[in-house]
N, C-alpha and C. Protein backbone atom coordinates (compact mmCIF):
# COMPACT_ATOMS: atom_id res chain seq x y z
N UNK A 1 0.82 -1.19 0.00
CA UNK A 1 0.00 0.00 0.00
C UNK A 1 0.86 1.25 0.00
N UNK A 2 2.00 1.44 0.70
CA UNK A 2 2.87 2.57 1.05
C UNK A 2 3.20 2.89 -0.48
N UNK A 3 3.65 1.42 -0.85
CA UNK A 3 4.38 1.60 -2.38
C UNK A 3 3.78 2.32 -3.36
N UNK A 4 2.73 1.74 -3.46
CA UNK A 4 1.42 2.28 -4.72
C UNK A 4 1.26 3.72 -4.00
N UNK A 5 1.26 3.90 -3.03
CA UNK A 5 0.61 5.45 -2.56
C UNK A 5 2.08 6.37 -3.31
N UNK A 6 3.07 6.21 -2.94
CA UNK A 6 4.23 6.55 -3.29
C UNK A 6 4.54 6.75 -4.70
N UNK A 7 4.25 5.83 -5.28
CA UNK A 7 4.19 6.00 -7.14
C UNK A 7 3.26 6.69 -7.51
N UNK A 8 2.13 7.23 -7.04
CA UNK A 8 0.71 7.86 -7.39
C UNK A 8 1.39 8.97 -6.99
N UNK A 9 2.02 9.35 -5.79
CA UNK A 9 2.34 10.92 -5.38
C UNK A 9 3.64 11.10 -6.31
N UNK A 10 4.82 10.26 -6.72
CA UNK A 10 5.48 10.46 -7.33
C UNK A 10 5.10 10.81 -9.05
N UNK A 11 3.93 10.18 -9.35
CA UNK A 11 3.37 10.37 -10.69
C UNK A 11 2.39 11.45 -10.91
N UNK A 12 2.24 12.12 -9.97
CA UNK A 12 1.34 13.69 -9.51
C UNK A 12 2.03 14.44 -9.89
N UNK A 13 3.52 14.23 -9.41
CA UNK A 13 4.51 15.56 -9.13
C UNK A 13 5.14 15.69 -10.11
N UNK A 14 5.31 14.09 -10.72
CA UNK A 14 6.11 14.62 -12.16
C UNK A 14 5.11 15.20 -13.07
N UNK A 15 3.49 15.16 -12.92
CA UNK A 15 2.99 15.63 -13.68
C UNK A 15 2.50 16.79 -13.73
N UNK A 16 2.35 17.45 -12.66
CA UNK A 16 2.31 18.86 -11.96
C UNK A 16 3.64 19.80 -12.73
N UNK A 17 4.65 19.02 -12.70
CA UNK A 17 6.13 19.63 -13.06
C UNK A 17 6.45 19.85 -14.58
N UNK A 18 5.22 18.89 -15.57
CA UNK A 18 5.42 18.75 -16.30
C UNK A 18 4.38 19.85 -17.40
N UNK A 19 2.91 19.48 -16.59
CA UNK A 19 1.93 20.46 -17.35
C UNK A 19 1.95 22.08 -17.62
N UNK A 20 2.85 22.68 -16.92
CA UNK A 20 3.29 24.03 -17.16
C UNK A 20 4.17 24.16 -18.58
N UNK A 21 4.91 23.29 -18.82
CA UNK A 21 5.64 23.25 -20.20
C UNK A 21 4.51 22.87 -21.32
N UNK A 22 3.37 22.43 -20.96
CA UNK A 22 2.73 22.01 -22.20
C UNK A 22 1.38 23.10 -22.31
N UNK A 23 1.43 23.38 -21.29
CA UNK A 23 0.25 24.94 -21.17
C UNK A 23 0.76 25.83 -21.37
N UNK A 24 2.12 26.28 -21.24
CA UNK A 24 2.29 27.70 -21.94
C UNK A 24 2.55 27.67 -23.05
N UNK A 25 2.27 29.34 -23.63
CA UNK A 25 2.15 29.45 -24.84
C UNK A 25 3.16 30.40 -25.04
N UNK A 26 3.98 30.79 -25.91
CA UNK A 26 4.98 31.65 -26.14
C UNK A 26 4.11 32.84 -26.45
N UNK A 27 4.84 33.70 -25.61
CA UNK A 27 4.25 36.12 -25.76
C UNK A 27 4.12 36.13 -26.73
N UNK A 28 2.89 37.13 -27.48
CA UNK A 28 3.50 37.68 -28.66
C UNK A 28 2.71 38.81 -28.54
N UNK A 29 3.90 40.09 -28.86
CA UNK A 29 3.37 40.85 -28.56
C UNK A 29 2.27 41.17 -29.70
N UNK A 30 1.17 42.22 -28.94
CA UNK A 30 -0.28 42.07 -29.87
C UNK A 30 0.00 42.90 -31.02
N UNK A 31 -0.81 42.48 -31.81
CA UNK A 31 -0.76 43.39 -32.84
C UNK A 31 -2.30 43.95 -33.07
N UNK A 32 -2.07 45.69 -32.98
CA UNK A 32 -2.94 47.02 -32.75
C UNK A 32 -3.22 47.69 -34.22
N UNK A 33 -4.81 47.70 -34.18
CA UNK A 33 -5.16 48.20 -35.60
C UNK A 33 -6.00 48.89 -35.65
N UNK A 34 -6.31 50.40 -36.18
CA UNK A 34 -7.41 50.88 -36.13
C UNK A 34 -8.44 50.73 -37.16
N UNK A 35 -9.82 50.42 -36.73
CA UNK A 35 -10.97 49.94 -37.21
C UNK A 35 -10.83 50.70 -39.07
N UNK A 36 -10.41 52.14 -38.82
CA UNK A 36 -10.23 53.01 -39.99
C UNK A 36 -9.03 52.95 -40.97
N UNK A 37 -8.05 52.01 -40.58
CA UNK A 37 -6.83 52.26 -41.20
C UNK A 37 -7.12 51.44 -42.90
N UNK A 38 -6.27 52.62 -43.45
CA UNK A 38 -5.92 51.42 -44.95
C UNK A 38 -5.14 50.54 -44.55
N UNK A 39 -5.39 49.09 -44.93
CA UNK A 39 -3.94 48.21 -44.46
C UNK A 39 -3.75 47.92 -45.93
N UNK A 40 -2.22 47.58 -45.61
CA UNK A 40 -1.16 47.40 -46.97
C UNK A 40 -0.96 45.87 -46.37
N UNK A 41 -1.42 45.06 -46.90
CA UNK A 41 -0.83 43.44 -46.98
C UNK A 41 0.27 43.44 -46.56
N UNK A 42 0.71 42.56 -45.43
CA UNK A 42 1.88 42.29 -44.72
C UNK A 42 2.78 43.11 -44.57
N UNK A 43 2.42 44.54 -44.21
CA UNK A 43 3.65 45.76 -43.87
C UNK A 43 2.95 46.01 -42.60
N UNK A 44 3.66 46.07 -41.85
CA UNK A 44 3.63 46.29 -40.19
C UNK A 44 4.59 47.34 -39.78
N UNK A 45 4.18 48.12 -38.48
CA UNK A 45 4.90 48.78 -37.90
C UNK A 45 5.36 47.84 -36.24
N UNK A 46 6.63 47.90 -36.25
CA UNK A 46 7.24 47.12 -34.53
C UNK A 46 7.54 48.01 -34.12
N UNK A 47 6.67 48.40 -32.93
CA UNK A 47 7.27 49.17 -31.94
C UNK A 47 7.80 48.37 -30.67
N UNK A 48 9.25 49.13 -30.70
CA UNK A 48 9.84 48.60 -29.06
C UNK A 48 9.59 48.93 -27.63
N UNK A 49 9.88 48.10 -26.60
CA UNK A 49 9.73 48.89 -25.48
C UNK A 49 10.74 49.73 -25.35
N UNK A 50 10.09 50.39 -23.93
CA UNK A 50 10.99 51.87 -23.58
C UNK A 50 12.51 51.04 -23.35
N UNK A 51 13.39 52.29 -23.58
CA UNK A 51 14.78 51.56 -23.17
C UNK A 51 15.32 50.57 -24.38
N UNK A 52 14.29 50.46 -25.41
CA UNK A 52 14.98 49.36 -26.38
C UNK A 52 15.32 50.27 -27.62
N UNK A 53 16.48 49.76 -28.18
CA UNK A 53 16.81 50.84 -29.32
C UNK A 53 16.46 49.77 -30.92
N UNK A 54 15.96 50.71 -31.37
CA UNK A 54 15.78 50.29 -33.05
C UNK A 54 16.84 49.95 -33.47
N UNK A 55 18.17 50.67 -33.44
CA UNK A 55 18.77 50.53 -34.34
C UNK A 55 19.56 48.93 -34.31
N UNK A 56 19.52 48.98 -32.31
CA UNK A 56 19.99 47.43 -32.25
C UNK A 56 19.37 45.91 -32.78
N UNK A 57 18.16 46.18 -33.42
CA UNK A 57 17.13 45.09 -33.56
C UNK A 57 16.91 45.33 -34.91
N UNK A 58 16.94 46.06 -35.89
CA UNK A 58 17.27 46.19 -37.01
C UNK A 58 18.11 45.39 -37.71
N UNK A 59 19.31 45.03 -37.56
CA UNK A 59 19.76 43.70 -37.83
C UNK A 59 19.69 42.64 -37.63
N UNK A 60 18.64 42.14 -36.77
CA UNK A 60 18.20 40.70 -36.05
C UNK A 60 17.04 40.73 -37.12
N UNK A 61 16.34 41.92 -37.28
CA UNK A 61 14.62 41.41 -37.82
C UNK A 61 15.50 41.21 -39.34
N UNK A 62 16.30 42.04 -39.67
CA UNK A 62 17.26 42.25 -41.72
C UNK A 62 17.06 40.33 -41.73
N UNK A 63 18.17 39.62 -40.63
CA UNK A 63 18.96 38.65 -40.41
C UNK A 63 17.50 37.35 -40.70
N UNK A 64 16.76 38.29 -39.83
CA UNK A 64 15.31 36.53 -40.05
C UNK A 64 14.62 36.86 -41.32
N UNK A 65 14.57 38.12 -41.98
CA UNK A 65 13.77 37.93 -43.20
C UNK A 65 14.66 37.10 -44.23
N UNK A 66 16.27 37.59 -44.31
CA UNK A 66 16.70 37.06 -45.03
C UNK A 66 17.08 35.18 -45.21
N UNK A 67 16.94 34.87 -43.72
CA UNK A 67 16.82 32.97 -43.35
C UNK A 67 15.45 33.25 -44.64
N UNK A 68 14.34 33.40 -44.07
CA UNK A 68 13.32 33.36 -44.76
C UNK A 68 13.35 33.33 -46.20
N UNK A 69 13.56 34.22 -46.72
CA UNK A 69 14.01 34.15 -47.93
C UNK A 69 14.56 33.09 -48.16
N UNK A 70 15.10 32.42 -47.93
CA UNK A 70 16.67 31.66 -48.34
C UNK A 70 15.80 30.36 -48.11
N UNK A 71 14.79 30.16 -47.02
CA UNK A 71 14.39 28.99 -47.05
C UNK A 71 13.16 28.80 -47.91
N UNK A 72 12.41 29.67 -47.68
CA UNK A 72 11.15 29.56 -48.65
C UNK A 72 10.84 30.27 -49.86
N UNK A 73 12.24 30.89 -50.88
CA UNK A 73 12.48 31.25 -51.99
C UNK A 73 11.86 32.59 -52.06
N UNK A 74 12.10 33.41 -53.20
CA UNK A 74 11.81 34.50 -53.31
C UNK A 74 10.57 34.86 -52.91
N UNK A 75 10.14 36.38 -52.44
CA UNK A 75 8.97 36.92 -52.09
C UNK A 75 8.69 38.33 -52.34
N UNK A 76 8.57 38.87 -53.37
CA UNK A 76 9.13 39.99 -53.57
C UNK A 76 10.18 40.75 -53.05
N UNK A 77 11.67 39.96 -53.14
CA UNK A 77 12.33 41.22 -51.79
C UNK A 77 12.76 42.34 -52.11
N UNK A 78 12.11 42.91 -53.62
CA UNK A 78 12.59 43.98 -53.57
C UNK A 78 11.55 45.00 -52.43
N UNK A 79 10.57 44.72 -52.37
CA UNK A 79 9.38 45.38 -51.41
C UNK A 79 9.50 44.92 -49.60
N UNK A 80 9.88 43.45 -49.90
CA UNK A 80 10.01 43.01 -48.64
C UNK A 80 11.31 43.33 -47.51
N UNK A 81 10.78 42.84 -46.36
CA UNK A 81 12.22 43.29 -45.49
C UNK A 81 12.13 44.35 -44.90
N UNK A 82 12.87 44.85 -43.98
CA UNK A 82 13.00 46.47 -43.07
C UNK A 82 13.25 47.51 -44.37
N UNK A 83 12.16 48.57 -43.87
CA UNK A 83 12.08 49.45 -44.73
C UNK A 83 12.55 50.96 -44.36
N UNK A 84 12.35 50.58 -42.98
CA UNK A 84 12.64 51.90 -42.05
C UNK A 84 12.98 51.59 -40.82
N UNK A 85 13.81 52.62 -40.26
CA UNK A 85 14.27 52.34 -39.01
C UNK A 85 13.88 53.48 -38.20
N UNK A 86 13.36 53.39 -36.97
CA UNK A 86 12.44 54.76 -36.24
C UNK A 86 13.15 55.29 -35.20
N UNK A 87 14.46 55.88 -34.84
CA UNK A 87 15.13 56.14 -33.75
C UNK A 87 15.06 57.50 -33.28
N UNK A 88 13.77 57.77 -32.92
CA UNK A 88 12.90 59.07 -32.68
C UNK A 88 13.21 59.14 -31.07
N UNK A 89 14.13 59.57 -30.39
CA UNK A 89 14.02 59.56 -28.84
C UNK A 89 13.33 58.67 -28.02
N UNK A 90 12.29 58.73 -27.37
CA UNK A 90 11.46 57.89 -26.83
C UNK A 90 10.57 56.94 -27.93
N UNK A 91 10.31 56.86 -28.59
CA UNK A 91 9.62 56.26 -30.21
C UNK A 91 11.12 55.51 -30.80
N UNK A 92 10.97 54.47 -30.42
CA UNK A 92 11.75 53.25 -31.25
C UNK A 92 11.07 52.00 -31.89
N UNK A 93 11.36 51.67 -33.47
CA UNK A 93 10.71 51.08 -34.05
C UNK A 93 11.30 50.74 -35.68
N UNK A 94 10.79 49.44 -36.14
CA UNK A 94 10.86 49.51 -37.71
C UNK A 94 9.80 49.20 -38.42
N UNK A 95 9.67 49.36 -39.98
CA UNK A 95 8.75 49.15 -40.40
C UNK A 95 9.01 48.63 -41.69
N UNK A 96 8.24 47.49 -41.96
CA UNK A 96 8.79 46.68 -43.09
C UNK A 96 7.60 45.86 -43.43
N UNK A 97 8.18 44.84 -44.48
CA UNK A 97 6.71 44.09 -44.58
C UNK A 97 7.48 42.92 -44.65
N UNK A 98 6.84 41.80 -44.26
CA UNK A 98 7.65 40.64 -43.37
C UNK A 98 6.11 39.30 -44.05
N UNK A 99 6.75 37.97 -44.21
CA UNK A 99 5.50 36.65 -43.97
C UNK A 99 5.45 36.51 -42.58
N UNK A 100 4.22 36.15 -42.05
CA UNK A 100 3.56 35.83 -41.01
C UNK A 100 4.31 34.75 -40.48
N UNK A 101 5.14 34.19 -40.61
CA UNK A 101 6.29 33.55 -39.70
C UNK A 101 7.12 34.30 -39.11
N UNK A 102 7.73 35.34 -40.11
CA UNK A 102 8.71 35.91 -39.86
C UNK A 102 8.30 37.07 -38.88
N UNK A 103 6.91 37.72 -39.09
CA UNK A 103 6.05 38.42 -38.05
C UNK A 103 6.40 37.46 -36.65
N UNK A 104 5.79 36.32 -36.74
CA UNK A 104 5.60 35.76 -35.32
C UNK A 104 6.81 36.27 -34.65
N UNK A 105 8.21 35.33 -35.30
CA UNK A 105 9.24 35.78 -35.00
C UNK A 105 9.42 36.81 -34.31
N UNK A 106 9.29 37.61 -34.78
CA UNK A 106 9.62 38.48 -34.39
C UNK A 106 8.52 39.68 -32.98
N UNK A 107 7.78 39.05 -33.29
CA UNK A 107 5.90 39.53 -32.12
C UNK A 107 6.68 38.25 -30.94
N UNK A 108 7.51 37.53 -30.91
CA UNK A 108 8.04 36.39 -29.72
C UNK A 108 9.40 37.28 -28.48
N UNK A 109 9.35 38.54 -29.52
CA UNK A 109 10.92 38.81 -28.99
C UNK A 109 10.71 39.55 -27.81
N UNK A 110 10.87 39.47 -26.52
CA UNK A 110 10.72 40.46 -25.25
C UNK A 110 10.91 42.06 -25.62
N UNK A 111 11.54 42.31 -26.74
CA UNK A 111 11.62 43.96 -26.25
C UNK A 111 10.77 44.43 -27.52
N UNK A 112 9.84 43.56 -28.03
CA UNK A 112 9.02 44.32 -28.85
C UNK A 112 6.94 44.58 -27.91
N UNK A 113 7.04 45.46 -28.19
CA UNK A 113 5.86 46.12 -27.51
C UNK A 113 4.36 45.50 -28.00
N UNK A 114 4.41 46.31 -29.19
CA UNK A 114 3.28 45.71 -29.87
C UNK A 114 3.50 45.92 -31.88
N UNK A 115 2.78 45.56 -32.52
CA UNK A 115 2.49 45.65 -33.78
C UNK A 115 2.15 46.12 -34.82
């Protein structure tokens, strides 16, 4: 009886320990749209949090469009990719037009705000 009680509490705990890895879901930060806006097919604005600089993340987002590219073949890149870089004082940000992978990607990263 001790035994079986023992493997049941031992098979609780590993499973207690375990269901947090399979319930979370990776951040992403949201992406914000007004009801009125023209949208342009897959061009987004990333804004960073405070304290985060554009210009440093500008070559990380260049770096995943271009994997992208490379893995899933051309996509217009003359249109595609960082288009702008926003290093406005408090207002840090880029703006580009990116595939919805490469969005996620990048909506996963802690110092991006929102979309």
């Amino acid at each position: 009886m001790l035994l079986k009680l023992s493997t049941v509490v031992l098979l609780m705990a590993s499973t207690a320990a375990a269901l947090p890895s399979f319930l979370q879901s990776e951040r992403l930060a949201p992406i914000v749209s007004s009801a009125n806006a023209d949208i342009i097919p897959d061009s987004y604005f990333v804004v960073f949090k405070n304290g985060v600089r554009a210009n440093d993340h500008s070559a990380w987002v260049h770096d995943l469009h271009k994997r992208d590219l490379t893995a899933n073949g051309l996509w217009d890149s003359i249109t595609s990719g960082v288009k702008h870089v926003y290093d406005m004082g408090d207002f840090q940000g880029i703006a580009g037009r990116f595939r919805p992978d490469v969005l996620d990607e990048i909506r996963k990263n802690p110092d991006v705000r929102l979309v």
